[in-house]
N, C-alpha and C. Protein backbone atom coordinates (compact mmCIF):
# COMPACT_ATOMS: atom_id res chain seq x y z
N UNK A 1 46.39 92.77 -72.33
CA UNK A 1 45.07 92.75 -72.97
C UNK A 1 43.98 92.83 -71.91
N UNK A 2 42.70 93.79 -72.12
CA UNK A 2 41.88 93.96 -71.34
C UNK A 2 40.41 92.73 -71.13
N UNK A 3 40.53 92.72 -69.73
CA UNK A 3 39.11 91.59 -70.02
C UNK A 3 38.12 92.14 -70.75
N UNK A 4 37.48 93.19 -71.28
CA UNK A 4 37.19 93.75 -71.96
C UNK A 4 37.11 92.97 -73.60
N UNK A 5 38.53 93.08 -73.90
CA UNK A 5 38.74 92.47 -75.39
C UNK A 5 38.47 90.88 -75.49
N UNK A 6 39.39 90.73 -74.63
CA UNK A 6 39.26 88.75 -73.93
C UNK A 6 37.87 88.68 -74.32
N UNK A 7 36.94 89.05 -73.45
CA UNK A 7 35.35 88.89 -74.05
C UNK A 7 34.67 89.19 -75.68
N UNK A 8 35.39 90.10 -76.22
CA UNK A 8 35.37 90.22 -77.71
C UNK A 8 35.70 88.95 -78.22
N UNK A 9 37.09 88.02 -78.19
CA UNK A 9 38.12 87.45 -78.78
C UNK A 9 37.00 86.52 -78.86
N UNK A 10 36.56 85.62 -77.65
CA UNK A 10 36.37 84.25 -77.11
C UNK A 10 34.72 84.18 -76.85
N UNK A 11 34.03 84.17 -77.50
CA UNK A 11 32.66 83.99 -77.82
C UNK A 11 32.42 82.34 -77.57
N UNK A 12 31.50 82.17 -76.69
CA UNK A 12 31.56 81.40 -76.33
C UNK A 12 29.54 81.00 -76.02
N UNK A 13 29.40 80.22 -77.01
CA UNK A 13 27.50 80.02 -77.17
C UNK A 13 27.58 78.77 -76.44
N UNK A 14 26.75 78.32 -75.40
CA UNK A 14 25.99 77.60 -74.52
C UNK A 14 24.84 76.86 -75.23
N UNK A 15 24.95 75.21 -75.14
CA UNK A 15 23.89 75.16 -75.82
C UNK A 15 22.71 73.92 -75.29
N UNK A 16 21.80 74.01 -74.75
CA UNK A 16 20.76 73.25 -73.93
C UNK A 16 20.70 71.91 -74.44
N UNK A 17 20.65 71.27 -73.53
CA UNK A 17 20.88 70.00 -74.02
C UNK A 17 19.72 68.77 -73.41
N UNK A 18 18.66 70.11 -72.68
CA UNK A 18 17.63 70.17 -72.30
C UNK A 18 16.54 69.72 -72.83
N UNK A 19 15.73 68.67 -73.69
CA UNK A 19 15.07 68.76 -74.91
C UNK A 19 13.17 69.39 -74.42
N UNK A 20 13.06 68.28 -73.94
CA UNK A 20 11.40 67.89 -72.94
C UNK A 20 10.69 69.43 -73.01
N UNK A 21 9.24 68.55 -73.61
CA UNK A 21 8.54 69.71 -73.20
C UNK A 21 7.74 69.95 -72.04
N UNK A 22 7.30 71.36 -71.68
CA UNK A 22 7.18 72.07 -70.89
C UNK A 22 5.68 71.12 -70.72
N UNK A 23 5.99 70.33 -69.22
CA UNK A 23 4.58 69.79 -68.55
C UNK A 23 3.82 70.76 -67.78
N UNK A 24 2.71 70.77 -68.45
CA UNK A 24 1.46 72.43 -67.78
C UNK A 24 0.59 71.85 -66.93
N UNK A 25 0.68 70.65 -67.43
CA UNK A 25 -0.34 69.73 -66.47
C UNK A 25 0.13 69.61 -65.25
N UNK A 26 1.34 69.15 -64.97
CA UNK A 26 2.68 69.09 -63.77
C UNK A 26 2.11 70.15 -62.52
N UNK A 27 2.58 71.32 -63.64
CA UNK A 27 2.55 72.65 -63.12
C UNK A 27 1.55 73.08 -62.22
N UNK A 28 0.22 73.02 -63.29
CA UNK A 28 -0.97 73.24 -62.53
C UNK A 28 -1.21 72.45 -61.68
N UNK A 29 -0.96 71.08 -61.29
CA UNK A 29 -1.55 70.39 -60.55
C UNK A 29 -0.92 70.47 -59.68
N UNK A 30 0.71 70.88 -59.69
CA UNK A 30 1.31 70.74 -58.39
C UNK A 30 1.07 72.29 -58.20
N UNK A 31 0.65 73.33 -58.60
CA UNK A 31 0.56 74.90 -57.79
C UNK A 31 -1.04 74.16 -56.90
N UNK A 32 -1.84 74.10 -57.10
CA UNK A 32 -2.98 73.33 -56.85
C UNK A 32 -2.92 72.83 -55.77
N UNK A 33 -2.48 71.52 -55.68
CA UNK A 33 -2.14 70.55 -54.71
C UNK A 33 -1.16 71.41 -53.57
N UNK A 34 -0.27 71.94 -54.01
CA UNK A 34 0.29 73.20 -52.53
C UNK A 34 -0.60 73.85 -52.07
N UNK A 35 -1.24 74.56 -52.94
CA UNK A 35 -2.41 75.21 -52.25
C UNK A 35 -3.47 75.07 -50.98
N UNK A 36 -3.87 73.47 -51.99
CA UNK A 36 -4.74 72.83 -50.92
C UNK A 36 -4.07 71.94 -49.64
N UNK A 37 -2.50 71.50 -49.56
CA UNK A 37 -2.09 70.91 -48.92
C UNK A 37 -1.60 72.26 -47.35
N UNK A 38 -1.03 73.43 -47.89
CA UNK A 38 -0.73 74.72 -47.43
C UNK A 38 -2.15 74.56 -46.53
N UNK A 39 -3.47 74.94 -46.86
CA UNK A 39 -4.78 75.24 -46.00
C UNK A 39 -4.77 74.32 -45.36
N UNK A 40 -4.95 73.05 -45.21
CA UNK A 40 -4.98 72.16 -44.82
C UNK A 40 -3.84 71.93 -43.47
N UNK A 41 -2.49 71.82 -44.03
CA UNK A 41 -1.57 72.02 -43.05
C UNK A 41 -1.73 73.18 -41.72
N UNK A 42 -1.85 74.37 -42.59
CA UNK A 42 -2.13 75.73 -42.17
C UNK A 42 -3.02 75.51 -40.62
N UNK A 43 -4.41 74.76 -41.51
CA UNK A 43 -5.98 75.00 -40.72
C UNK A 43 -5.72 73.99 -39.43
N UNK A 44 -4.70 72.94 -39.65
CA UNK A 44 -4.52 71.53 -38.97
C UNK A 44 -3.64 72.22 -37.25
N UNK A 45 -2.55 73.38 -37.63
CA UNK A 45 -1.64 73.60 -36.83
C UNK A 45 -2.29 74.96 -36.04
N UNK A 46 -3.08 75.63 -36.74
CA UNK A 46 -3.32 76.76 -36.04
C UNK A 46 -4.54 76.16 -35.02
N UNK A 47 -5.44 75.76 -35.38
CA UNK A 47 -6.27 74.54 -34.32
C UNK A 47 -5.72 74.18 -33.42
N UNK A 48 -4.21 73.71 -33.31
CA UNK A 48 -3.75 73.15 -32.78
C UNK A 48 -3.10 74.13 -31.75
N UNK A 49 -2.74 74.86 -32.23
CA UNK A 49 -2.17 76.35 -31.37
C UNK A 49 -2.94 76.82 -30.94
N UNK A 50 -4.28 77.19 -30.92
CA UNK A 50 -5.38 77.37 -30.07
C UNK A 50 -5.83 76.91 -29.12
N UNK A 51 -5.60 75.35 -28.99
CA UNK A 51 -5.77 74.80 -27.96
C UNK A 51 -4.90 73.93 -27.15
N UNK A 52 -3.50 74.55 -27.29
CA UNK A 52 -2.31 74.31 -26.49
C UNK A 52 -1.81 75.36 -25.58
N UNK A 53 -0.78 74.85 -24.62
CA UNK A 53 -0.33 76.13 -23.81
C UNK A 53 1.17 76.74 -24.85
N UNK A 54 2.18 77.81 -23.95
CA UNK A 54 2.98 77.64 -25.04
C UNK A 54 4.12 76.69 -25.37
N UNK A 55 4.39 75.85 -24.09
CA UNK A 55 5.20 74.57 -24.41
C UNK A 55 4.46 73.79 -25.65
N UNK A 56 3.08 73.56 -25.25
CA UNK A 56 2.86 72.62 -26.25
C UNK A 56 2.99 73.38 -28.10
N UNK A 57 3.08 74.50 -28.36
CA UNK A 57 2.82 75.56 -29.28
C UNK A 57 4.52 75.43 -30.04
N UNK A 58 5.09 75.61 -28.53
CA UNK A 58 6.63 75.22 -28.80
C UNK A 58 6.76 74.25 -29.77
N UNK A 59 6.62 72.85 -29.23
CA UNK A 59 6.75 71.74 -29.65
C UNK A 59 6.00 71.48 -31.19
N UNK A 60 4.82 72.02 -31.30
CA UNK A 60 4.28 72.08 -32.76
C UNK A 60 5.14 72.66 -33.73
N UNK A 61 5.67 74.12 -33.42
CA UNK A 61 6.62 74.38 -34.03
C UNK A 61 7.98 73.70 -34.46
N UNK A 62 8.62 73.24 -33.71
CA UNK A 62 9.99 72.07 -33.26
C UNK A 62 8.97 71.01 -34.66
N UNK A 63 7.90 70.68 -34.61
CA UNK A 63 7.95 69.19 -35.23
C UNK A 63 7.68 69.93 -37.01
N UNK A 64 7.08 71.42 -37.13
CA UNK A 64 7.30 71.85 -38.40
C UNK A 64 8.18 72.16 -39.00
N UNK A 65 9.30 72.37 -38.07
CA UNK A 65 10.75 72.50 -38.36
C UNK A 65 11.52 71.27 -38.84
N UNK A 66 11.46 70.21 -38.01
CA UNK A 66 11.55 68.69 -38.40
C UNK A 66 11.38 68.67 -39.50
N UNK A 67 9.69 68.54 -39.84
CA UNK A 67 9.47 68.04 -41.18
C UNK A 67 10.08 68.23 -42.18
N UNK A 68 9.86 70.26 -42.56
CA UNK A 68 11.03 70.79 -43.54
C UNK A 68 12.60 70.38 -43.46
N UNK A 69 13.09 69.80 -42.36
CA UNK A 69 14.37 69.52 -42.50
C UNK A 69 14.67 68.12 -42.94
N UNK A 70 13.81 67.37 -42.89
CA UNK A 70 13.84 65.91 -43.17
C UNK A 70 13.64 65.78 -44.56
N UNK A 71 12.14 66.18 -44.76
CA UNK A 71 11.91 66.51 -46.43
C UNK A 71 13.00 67.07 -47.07
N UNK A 72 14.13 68.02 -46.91
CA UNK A 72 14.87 68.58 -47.40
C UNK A 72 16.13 67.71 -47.56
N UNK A 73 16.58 66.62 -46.52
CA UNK A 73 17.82 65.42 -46.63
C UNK A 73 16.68 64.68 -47.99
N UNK A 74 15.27 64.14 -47.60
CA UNK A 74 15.12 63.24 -48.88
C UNK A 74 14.96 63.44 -50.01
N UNK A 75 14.99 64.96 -50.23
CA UNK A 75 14.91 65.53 -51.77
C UNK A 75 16.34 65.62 -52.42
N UNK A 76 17.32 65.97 -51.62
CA UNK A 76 18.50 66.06 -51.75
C UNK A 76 19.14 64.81 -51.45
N UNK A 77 18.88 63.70 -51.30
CA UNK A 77 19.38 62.35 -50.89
C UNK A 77 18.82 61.44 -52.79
N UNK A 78 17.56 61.72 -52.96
CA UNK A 78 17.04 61.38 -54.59
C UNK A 78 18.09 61.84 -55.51
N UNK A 79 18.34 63.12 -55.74
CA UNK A 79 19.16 63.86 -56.67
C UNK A 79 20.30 63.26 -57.03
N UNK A 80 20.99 63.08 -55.57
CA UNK A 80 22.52 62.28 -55.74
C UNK A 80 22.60 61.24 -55.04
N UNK A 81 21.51 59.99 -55.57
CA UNK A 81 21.69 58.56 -55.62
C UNK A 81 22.49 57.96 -56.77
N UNK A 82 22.57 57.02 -56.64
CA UNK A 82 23.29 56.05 -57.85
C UNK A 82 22.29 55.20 -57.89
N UNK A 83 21.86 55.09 -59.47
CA UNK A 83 20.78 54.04 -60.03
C UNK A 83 21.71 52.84 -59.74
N UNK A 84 22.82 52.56 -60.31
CA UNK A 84 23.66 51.03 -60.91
C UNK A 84 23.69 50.05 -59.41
N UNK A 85 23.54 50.73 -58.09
CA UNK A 85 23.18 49.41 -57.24
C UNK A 85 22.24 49.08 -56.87
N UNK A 86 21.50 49.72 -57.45
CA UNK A 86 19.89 48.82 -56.86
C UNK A 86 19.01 48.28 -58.07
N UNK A 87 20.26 48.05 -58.96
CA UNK A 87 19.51 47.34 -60.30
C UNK A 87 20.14 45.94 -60.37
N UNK A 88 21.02 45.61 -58.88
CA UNK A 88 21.88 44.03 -58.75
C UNK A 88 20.55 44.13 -57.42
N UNK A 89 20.60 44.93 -56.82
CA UNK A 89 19.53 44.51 -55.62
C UNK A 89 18.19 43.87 -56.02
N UNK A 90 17.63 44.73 -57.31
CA UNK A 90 16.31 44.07 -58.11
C UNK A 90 16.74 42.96 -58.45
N UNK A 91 17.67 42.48 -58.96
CA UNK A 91 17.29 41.35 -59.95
C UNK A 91 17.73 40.01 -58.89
N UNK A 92 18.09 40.56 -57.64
CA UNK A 92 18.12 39.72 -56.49
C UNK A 92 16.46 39.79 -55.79
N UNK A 93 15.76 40.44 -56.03
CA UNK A 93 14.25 40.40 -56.18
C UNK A 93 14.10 41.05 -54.10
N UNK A 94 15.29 42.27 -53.69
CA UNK A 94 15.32 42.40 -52.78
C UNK A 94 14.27 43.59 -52.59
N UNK A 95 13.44 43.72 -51.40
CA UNK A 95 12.52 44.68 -51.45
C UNK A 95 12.63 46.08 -51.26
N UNK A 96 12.41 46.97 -52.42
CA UNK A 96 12.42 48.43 -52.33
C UNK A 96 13.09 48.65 -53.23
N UNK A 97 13.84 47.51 -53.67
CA UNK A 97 15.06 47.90 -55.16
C UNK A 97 14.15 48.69 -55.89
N UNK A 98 13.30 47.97 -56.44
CA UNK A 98 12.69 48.52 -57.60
C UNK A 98 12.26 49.86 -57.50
N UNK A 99 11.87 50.19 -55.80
CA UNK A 99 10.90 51.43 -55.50
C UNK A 99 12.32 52.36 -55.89
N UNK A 100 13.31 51.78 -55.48
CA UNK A 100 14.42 52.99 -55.21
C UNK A 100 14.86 53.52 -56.27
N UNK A 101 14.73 52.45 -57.57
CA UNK A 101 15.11 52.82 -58.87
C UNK A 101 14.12 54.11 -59.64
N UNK A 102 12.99 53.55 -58.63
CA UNK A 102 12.21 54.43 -59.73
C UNK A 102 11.87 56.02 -59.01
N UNK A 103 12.59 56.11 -57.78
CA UNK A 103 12.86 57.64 -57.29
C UNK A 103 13.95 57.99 -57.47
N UNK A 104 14.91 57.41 -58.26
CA UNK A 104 16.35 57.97 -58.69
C UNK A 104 15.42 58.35 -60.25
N UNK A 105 15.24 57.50 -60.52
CA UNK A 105 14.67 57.87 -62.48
C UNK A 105 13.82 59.15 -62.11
N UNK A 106 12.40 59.46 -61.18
CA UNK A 106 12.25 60.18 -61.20
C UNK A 106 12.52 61.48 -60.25
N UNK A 107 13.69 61.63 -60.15
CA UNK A 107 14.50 62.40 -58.80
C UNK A 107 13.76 64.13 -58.84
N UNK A 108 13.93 64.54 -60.40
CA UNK A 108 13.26 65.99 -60.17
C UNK A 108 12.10 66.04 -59.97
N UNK A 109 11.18 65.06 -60.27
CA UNK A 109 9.66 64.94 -59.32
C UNK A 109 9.45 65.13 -57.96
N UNK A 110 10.51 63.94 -57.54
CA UNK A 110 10.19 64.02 -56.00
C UNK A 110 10.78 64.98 -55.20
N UNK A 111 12.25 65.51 -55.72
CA UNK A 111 12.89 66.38 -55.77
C UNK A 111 11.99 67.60 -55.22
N UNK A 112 11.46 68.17 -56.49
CA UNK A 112 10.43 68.87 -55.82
C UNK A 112 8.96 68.84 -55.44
N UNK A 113 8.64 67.87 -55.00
CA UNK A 113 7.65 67.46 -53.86
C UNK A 113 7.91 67.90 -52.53
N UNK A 114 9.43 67.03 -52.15
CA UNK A 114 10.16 67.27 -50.97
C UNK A 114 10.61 68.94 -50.76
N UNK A 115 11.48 69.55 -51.34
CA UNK A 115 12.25 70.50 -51.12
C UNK A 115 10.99 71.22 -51.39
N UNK A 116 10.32 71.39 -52.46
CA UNK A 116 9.59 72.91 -52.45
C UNK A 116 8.17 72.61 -52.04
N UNK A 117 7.47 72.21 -52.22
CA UNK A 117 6.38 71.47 -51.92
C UNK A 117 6.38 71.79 -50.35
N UNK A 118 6.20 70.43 -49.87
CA UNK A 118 6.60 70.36 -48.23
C UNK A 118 7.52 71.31 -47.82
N UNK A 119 8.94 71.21 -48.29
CA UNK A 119 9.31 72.52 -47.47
C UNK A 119 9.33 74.10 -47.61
N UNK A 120 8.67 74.22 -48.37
CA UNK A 120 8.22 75.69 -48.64
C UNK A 120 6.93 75.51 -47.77
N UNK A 121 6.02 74.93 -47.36
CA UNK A 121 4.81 74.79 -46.80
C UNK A 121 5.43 74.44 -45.24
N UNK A 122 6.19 73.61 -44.87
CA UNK A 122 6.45 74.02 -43.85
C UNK A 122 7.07 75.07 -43.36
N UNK A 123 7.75 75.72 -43.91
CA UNK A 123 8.70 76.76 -43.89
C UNK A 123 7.19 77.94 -43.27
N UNK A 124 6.61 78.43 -44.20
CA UNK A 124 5.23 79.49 -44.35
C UNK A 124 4.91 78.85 -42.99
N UNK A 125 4.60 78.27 -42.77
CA UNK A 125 3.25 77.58 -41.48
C UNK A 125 4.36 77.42 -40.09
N UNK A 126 5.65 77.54 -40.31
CA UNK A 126 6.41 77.96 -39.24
C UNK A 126 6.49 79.13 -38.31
N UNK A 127 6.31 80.03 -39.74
CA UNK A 127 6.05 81.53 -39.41
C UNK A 127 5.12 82.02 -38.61
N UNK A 128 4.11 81.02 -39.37
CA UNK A 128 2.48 81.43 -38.77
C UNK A 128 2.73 80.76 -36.84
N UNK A 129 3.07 79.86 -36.68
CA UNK A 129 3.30 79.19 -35.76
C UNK A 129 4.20 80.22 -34.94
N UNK A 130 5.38 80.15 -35.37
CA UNK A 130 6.45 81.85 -34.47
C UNK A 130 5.04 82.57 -33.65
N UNK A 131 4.33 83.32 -34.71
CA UNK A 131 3.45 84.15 -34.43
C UNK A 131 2.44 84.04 -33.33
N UNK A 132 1.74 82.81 -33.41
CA UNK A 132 1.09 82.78 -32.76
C UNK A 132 1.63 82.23 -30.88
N UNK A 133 2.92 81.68 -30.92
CA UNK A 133 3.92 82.00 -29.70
C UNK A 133 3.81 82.50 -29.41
N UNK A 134 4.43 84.10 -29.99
CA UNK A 134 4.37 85.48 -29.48
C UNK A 134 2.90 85.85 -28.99
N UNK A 135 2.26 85.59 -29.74
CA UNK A 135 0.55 86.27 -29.01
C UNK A 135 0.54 85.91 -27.57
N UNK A 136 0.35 84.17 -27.75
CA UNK A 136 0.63 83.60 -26.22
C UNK A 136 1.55 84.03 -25.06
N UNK A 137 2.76 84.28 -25.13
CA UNK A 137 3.56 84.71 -24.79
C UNK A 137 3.21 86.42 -24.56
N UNK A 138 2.79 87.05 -25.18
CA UNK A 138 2.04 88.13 -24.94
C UNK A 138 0.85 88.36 -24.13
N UNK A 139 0.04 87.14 -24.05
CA UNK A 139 -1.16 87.20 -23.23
C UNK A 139 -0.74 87.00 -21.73
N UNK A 140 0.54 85.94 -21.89
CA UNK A 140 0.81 85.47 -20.36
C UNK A 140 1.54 86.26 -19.69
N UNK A 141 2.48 87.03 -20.68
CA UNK A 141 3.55 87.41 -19.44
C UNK A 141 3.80 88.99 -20.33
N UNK A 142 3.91 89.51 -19.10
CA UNK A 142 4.44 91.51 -20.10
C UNK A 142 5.54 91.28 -20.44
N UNK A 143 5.90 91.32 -21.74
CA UNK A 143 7.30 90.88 -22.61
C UNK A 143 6.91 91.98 -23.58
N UNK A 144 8.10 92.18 -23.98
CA UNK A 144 8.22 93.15 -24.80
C UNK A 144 8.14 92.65 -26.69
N UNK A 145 7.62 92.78 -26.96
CA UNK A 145 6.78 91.68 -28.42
C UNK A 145 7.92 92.10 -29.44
N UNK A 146 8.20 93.13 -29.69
CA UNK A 146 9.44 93.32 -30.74
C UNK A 146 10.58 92.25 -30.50
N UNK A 147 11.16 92.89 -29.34
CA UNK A 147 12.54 92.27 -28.97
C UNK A 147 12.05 90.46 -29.33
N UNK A 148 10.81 89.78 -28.61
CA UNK A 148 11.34 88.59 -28.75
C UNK A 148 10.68 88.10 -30.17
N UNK A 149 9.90 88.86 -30.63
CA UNK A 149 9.65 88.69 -32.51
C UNK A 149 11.02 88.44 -33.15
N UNK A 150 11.63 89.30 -32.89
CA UNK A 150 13.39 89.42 -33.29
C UNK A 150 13.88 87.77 -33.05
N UNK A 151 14.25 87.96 -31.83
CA UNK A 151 14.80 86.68 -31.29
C UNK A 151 14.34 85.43 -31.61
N UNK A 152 13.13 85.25 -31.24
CA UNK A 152 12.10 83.90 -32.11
C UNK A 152 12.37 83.73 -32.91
N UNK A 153 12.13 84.48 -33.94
CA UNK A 153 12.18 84.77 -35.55
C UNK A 153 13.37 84.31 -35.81
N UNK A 154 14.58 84.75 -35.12
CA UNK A 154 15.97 84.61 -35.37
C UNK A 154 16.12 83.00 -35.25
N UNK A 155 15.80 82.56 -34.04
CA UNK A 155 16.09 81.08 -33.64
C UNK A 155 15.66 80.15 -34.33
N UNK A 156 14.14 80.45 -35.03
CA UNK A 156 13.79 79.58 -35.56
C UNK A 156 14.50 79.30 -37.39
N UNK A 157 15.01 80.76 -37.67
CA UNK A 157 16.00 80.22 -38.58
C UNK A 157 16.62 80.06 -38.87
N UNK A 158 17.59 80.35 -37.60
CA UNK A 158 18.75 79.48 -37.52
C UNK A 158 18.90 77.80 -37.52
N UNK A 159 18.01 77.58 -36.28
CA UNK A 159 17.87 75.94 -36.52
C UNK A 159 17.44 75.42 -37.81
N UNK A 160 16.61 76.02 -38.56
CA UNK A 160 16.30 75.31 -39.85
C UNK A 160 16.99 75.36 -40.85
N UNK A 161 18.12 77.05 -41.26
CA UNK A 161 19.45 76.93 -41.72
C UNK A 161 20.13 75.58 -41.01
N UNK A 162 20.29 76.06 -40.01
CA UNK A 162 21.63 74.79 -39.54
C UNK A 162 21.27 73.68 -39.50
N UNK A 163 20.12 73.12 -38.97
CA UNK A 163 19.23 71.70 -39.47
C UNK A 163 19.34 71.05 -41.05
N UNK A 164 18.91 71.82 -41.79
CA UNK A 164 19.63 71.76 -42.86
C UNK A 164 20.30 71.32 -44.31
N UNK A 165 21.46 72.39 -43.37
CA UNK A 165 23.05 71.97 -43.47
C UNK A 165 23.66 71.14 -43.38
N UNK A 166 23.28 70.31 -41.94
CA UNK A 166 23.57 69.13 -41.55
C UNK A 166 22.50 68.04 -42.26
N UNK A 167 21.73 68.66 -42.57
CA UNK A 167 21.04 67.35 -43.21
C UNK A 167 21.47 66.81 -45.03
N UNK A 168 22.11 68.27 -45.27
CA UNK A 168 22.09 68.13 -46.84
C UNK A 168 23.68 67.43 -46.65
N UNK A 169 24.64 67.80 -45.58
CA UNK A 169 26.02 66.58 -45.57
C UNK A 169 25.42 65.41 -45.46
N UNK A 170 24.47 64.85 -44.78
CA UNK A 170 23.93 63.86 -44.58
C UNK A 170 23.70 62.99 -45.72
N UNK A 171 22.49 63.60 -46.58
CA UNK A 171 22.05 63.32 -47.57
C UNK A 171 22.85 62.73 -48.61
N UNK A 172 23.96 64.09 -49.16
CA UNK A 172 24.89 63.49 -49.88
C UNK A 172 25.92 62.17 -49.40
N UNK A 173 26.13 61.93 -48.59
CA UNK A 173 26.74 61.01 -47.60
C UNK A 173 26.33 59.65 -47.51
N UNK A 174 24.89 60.18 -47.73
CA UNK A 174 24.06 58.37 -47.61
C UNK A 174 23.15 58.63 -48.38
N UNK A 175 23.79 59.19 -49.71
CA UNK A 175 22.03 59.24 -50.38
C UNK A 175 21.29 57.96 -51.02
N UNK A 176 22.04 56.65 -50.84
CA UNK A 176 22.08 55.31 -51.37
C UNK A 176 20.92 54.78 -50.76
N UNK A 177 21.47 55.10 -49.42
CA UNK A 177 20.95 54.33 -48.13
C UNK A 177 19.38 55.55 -47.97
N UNK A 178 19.65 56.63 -47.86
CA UNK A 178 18.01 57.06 -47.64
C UNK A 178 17.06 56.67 -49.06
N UNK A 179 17.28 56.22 -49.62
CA UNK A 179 16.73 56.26 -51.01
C UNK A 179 16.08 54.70 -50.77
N UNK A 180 16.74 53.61 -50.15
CA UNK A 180 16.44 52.93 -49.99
C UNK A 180 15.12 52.65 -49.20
N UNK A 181 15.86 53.85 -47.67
CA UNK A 181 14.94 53.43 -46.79
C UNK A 181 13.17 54.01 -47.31
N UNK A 182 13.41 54.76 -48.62
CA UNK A 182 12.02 55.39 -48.80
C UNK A 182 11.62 54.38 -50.22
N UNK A 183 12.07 53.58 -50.85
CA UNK A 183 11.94 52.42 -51.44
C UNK A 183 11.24 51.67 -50.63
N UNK A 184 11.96 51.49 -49.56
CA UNK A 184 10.78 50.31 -48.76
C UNK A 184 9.38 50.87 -48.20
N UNK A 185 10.02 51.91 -48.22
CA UNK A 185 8.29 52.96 -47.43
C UNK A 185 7.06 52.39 -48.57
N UNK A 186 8.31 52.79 -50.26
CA UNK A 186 6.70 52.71 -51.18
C UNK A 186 6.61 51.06 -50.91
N UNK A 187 7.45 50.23 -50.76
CA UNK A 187 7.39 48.52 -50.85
C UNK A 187 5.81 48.47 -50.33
N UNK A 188 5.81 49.28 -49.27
CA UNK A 188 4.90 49.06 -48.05
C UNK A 188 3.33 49.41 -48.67
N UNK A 189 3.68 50.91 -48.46
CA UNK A 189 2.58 51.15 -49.78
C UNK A 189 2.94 51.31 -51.17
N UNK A 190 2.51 50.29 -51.88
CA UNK A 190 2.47 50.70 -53.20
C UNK A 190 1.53 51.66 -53.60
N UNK A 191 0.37 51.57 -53.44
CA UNK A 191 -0.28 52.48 -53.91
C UNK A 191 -0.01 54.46 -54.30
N UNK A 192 0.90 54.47 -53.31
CA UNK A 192 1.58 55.86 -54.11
C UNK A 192 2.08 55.63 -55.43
N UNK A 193 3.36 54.76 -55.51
CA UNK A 193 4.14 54.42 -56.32
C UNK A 193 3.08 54.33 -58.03
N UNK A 194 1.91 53.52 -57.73
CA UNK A 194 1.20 53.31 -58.35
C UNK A 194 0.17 54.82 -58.90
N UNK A 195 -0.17 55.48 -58.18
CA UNK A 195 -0.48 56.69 -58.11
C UNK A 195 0.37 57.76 -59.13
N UNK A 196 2.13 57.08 -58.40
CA UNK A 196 2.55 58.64 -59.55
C UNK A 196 2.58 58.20 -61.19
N UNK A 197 2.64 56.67 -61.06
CA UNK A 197 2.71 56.00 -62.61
C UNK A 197 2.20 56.39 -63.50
N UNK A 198 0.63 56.33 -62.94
CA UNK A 198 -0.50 56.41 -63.78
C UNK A 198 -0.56 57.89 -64.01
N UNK A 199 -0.96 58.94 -63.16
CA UNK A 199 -0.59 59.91 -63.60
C UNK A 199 0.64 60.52 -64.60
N UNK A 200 2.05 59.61 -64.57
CA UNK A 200 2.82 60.15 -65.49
C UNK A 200 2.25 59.09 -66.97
N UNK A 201 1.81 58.13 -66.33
CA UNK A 201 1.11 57.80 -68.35
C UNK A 201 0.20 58.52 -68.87
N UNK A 202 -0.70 59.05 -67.85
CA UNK A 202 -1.52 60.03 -68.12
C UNK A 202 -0.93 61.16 -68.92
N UNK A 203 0.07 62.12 -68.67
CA UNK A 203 0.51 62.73 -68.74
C UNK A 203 1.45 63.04 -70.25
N UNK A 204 2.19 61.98 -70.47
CA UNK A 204 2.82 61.48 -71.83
C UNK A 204 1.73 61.28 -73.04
N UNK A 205 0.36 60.96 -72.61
CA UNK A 205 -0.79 60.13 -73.27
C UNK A 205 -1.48 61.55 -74.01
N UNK A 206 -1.44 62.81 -72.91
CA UNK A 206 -2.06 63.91 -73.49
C UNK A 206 -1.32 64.60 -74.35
């Protein structure tokens, strides 16, 4: 019998189990907020590349690479936490339980805060950063600008592929334990924590 028929025989309907409606408010505010966080980042690093040599230009780059790779273990460390131990840690009244519970409950929020948010914005402003290397690197020394566009270009995404990689074994590995350690971050400040609340009552309210 041909896979062909097999696909006739065995009909097979998929069915969403998805209910929630579509937050526009979410949407807009987080295309928005990238926007203005992107210029900002953007306006903060190229300043900064202007008035560095290219070691120091280097190193700006190296710490935008960081960021996106870090942001990327704590978005992926939220996703695949376990709520059920830090709801014996709360009621032991230990600090960050509560924060930690409530970035597992809301994991696809922060989820994408971290991963697309920040690291799509660092990712873009890396580029810009590559670039402006090469200029430098062009002003100082006769180099041939293709070849090391290539090469740059290449290195820098490799390390942030392979950065990662290693960060997302990481993540899954200890996603208990980073979840925690950013529980205590909000312990510290609440006022985020407090921040995304109100906005999500806001949000339910409209």
């Amino acid at each position: 019998m041909s896979a062909r028929s097999n696909s006739k025989k065995y009909k097979i309907k998929f069915k969403s189990t998805y209910h929630k409606p579509t937050n526009y408010r979410w949407l807009v505010g987080i295309t928005i907020g990238t926007f203005a966080l992107a210029i900002l980042f953007g306006y903060i690093s190229l300043i900064l590349m202007e008035k560095v040599n290219i070691i120091g230009a280097s190193l700006i780059l190296f710490i935008l690479v960081s960021i996106g790779i870090f942001f990327d273990i704590l978005g992926i460390a939220v996703t695949a936490a376990d709520e059920v131990p830090f709801h014996s840690m709360a009621s032991n009244k230990v600090a960050g339980a509560k924060e930690s519970i409530f970035l597992v409950r809301n994991a696809g929020v922060v989820a994408n805060f971290c991963n697309d948010v920040i690291g799509d914005i660092s990712g873009i402003i890396s580029g810009s950063a590559t670039g402006a290397i090469l200029l430098k690197m062009n002003q100082s020394f006769s180099i041939n600008t293709v070849l090391w566009s290539i090469l740059l270009t290449a290195f820098v995404a490799g390390i942030t592929v392979g950065g990662k990689a290693v960060g997302k074994e990481l993540a899954l590995k200890k996603s208990n334990e980073i979840v925690y350690q950013i529980g205590m971050v909000l312990h510290l400040f609440p006022f985020i924590k407090d921040a995304v609340v109100s906005n999500k009552k806001n949000n339910s309210n409209s």
